[in-house]
C-alpha atoms as a PDB file:
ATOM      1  CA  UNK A   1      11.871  11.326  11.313  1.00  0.00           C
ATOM      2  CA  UNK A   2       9.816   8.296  10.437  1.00  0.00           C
ATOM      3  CA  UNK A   3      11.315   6.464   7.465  1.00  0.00           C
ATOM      4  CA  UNK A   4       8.782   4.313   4.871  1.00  0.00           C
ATOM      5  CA  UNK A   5      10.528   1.674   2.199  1.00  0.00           C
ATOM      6  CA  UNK A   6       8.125   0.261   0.069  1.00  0.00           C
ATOM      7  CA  UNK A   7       9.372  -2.608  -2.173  1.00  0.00           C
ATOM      8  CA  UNK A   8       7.913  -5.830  -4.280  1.00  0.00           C
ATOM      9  CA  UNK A   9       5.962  -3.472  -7.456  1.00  0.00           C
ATOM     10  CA  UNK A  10       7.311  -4.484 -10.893  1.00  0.00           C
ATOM     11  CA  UNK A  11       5.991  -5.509 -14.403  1.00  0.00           C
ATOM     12  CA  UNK A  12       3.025  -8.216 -14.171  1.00  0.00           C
ATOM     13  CA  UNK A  13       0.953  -9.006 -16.738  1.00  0.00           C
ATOM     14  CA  UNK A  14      -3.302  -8.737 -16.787  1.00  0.00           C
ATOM     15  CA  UNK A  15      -4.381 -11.346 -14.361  1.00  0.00           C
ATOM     16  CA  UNK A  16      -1.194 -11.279 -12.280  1.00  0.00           C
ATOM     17  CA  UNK A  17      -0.573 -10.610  -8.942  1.00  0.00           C
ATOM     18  CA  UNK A  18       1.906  -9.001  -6.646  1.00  0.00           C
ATOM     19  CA  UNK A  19       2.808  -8.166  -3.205  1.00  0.00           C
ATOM     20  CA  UNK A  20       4.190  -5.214  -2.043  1.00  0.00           C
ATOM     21  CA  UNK A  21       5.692  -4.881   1.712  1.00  0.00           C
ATOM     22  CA  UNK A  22       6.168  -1.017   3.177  1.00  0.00           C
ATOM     23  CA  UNK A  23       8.762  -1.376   6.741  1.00  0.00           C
ATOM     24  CA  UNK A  24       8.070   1.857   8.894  1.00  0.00           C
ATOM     25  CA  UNK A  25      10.577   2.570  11.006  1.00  0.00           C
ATOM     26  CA  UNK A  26       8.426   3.929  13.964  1.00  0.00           C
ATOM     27  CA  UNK A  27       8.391   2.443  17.433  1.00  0.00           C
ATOM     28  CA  UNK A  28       4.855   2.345  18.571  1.00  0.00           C
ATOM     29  CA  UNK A  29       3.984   1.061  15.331  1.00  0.00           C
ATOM     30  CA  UNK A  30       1.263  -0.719  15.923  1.00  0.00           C
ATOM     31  CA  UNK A  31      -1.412   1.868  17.173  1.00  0.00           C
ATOM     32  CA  UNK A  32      -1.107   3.497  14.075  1.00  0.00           C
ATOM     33  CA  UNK A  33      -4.139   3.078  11.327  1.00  0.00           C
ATOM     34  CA  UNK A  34      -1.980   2.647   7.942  1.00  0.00           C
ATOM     35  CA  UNK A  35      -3.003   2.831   4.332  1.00  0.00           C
ATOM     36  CA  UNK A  36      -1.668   2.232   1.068  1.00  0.00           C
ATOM     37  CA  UNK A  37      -2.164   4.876  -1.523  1.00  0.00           C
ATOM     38  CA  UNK A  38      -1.548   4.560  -5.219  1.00  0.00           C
ATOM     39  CA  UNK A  39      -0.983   7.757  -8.186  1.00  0.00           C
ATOM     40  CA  UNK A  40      -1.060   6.923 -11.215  1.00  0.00           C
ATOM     41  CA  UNK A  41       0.642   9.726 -13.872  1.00  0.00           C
ATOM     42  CA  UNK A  42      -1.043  12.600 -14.137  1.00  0.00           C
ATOM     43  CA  UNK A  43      -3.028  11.719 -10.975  1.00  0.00           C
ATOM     44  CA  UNK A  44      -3.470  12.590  -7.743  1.00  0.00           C
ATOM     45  CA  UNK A  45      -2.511   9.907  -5.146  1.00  0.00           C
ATOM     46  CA  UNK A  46      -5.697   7.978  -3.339  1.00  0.00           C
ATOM     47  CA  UNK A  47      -5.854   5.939  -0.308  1.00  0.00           C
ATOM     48  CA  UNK A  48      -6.580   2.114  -1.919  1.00  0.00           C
ATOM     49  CA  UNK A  49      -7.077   0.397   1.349  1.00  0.00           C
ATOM     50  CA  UNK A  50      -6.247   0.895   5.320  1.00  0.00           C
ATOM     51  CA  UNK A  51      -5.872  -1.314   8.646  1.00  0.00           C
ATOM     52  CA  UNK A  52      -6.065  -0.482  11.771  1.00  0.00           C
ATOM     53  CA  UNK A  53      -3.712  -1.833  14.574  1.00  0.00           C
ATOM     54  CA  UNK A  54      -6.367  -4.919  15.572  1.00  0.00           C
ATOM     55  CA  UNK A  55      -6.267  -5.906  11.970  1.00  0.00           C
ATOM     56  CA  UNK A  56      -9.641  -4.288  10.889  1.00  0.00           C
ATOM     57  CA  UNK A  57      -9.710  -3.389   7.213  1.00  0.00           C
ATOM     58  CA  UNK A  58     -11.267  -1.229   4.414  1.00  0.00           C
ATOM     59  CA  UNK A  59     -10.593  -1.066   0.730  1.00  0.00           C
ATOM     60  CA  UNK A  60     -11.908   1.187  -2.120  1.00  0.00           C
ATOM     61  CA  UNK A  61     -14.253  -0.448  -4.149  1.00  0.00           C
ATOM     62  CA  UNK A  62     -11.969  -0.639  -7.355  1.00  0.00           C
ATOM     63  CA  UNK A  63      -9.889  -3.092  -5.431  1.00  0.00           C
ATOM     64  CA  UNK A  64     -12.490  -5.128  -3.280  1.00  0.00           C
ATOM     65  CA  UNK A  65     -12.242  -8.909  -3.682  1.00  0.00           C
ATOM     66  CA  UNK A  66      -9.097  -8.369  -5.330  1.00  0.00           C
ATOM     67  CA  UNK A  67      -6.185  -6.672  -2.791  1.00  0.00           C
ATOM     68  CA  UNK A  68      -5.676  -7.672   0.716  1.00  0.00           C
ATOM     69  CA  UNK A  69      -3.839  -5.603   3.350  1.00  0.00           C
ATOM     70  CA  UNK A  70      -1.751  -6.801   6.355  1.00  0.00           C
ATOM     71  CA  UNK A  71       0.435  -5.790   8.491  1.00  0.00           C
ATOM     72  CA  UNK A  72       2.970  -7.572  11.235  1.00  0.00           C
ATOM     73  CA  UNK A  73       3.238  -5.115  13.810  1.00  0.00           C
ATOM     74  CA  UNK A  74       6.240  -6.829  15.150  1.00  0.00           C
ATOM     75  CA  UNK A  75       8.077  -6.342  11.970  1.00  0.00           C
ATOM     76  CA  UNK A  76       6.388  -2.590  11.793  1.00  0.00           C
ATOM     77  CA  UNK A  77       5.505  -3.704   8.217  1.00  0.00           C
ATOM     78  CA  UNK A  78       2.558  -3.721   6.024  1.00  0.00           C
ATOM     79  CA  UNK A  79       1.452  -5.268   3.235  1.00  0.00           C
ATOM     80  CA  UNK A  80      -0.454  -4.940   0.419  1.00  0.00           C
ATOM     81  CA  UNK A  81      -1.127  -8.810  -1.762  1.00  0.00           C
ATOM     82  CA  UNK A  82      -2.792  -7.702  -5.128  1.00  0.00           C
ATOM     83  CA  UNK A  83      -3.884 -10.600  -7.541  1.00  0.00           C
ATOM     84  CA  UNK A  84      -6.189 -10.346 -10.573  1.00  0.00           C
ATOM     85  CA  UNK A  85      -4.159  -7.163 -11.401  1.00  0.00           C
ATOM     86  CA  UNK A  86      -5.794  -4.843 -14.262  1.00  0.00           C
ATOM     87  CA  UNK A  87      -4.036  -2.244 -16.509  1.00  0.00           C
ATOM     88  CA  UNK A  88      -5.555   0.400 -14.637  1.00  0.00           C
ATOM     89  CA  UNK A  89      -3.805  -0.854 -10.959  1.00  0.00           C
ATOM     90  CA  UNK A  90      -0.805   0.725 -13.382  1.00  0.00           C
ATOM     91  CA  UNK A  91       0.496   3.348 -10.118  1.00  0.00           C
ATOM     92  CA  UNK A  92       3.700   4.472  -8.285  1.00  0.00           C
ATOM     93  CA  UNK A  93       2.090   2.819  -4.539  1.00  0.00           C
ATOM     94  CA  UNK A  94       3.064   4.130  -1.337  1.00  0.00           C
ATOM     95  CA  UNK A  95       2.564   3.912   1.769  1.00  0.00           C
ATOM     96  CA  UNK A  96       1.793   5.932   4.920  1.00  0.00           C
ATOM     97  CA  UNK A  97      -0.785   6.670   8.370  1.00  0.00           C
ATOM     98  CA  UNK A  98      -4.688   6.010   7.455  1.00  0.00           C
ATOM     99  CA  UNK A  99      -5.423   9.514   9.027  1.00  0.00           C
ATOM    100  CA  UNK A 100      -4.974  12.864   8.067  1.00  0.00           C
ATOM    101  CA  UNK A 101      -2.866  13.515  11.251  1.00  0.00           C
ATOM    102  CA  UNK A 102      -0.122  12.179  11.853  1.00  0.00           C
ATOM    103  CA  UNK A 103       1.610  11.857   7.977  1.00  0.00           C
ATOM    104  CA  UNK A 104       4.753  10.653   8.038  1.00  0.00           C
ATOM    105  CA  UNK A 105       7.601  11.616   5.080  1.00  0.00           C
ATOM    106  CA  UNK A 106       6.472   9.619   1.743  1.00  0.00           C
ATOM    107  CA  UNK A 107       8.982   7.236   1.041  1.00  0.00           C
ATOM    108  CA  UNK A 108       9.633   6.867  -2.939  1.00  0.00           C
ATOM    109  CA  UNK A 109       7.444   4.504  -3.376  1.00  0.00           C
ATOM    110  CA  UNK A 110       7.629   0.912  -5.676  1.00  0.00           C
ATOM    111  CA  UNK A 111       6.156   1.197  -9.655  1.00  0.00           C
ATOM    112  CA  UNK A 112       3.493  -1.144 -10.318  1.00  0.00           C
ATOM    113  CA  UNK A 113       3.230  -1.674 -14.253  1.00  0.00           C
ATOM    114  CA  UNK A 114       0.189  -4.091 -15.122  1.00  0.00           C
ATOM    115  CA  UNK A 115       0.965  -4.542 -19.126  1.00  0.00           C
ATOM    116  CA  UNK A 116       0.843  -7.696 -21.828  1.00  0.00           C
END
């Protein structure tokens, strides 16, 4: 059973930024293509940006110039750095695998909260 802790969301203001760190605790980490994935209430939950092993990345548009993934393969952590934070980033984020095969359990996931 592959565990997932996400951790670093709070309550930033407009403008703000955050990072959020997800440790998987899965040897053979690094082959696997992960993704964060945001829901916001009400929602359904959406995959906001992925990287593969190597390092190459993809993002939706509604967070392109402004989140940047990473990982550290040695920690078997990834990371998600979000600046210029909007109101509408407002999302319980979680991570997990890029792909639709293999999922791992969801992990509970940090609250992001992007209010004045």
């Amino acid at each position: 059973q592959v565990q997932l802790v996400e951790s670093g969301g709070g309550l930033v203001q407009p403008g703000g930024s955050l990072r959020l760190a997800c440790a998987a605790s899965k040897t053979s980490f690094s082959i696997y293509i992960m993704a964060w994935y945001r829901q916001a209430p009400g929602k359904d939950r959406d995959m906001v940006a992925t990287i593969s092993g190597g390092g190459t990345t993809t993002y939706v548009d509604a967070v392109k110039g402004r989140f940047t993934i990473s990982r550290d393969n040695a920690k078997k952590t990834v990371y998600l750095q979000m600046n210029s934070l909007k109101p509408e980033d407002t999302a319980v984020y979680h991570c997990n695998t890029g792909l639709p095969f293999p999922k791992w359990s969801w992990g509970q996931g940090t609250q992001v909260t992007v209010s004045s």
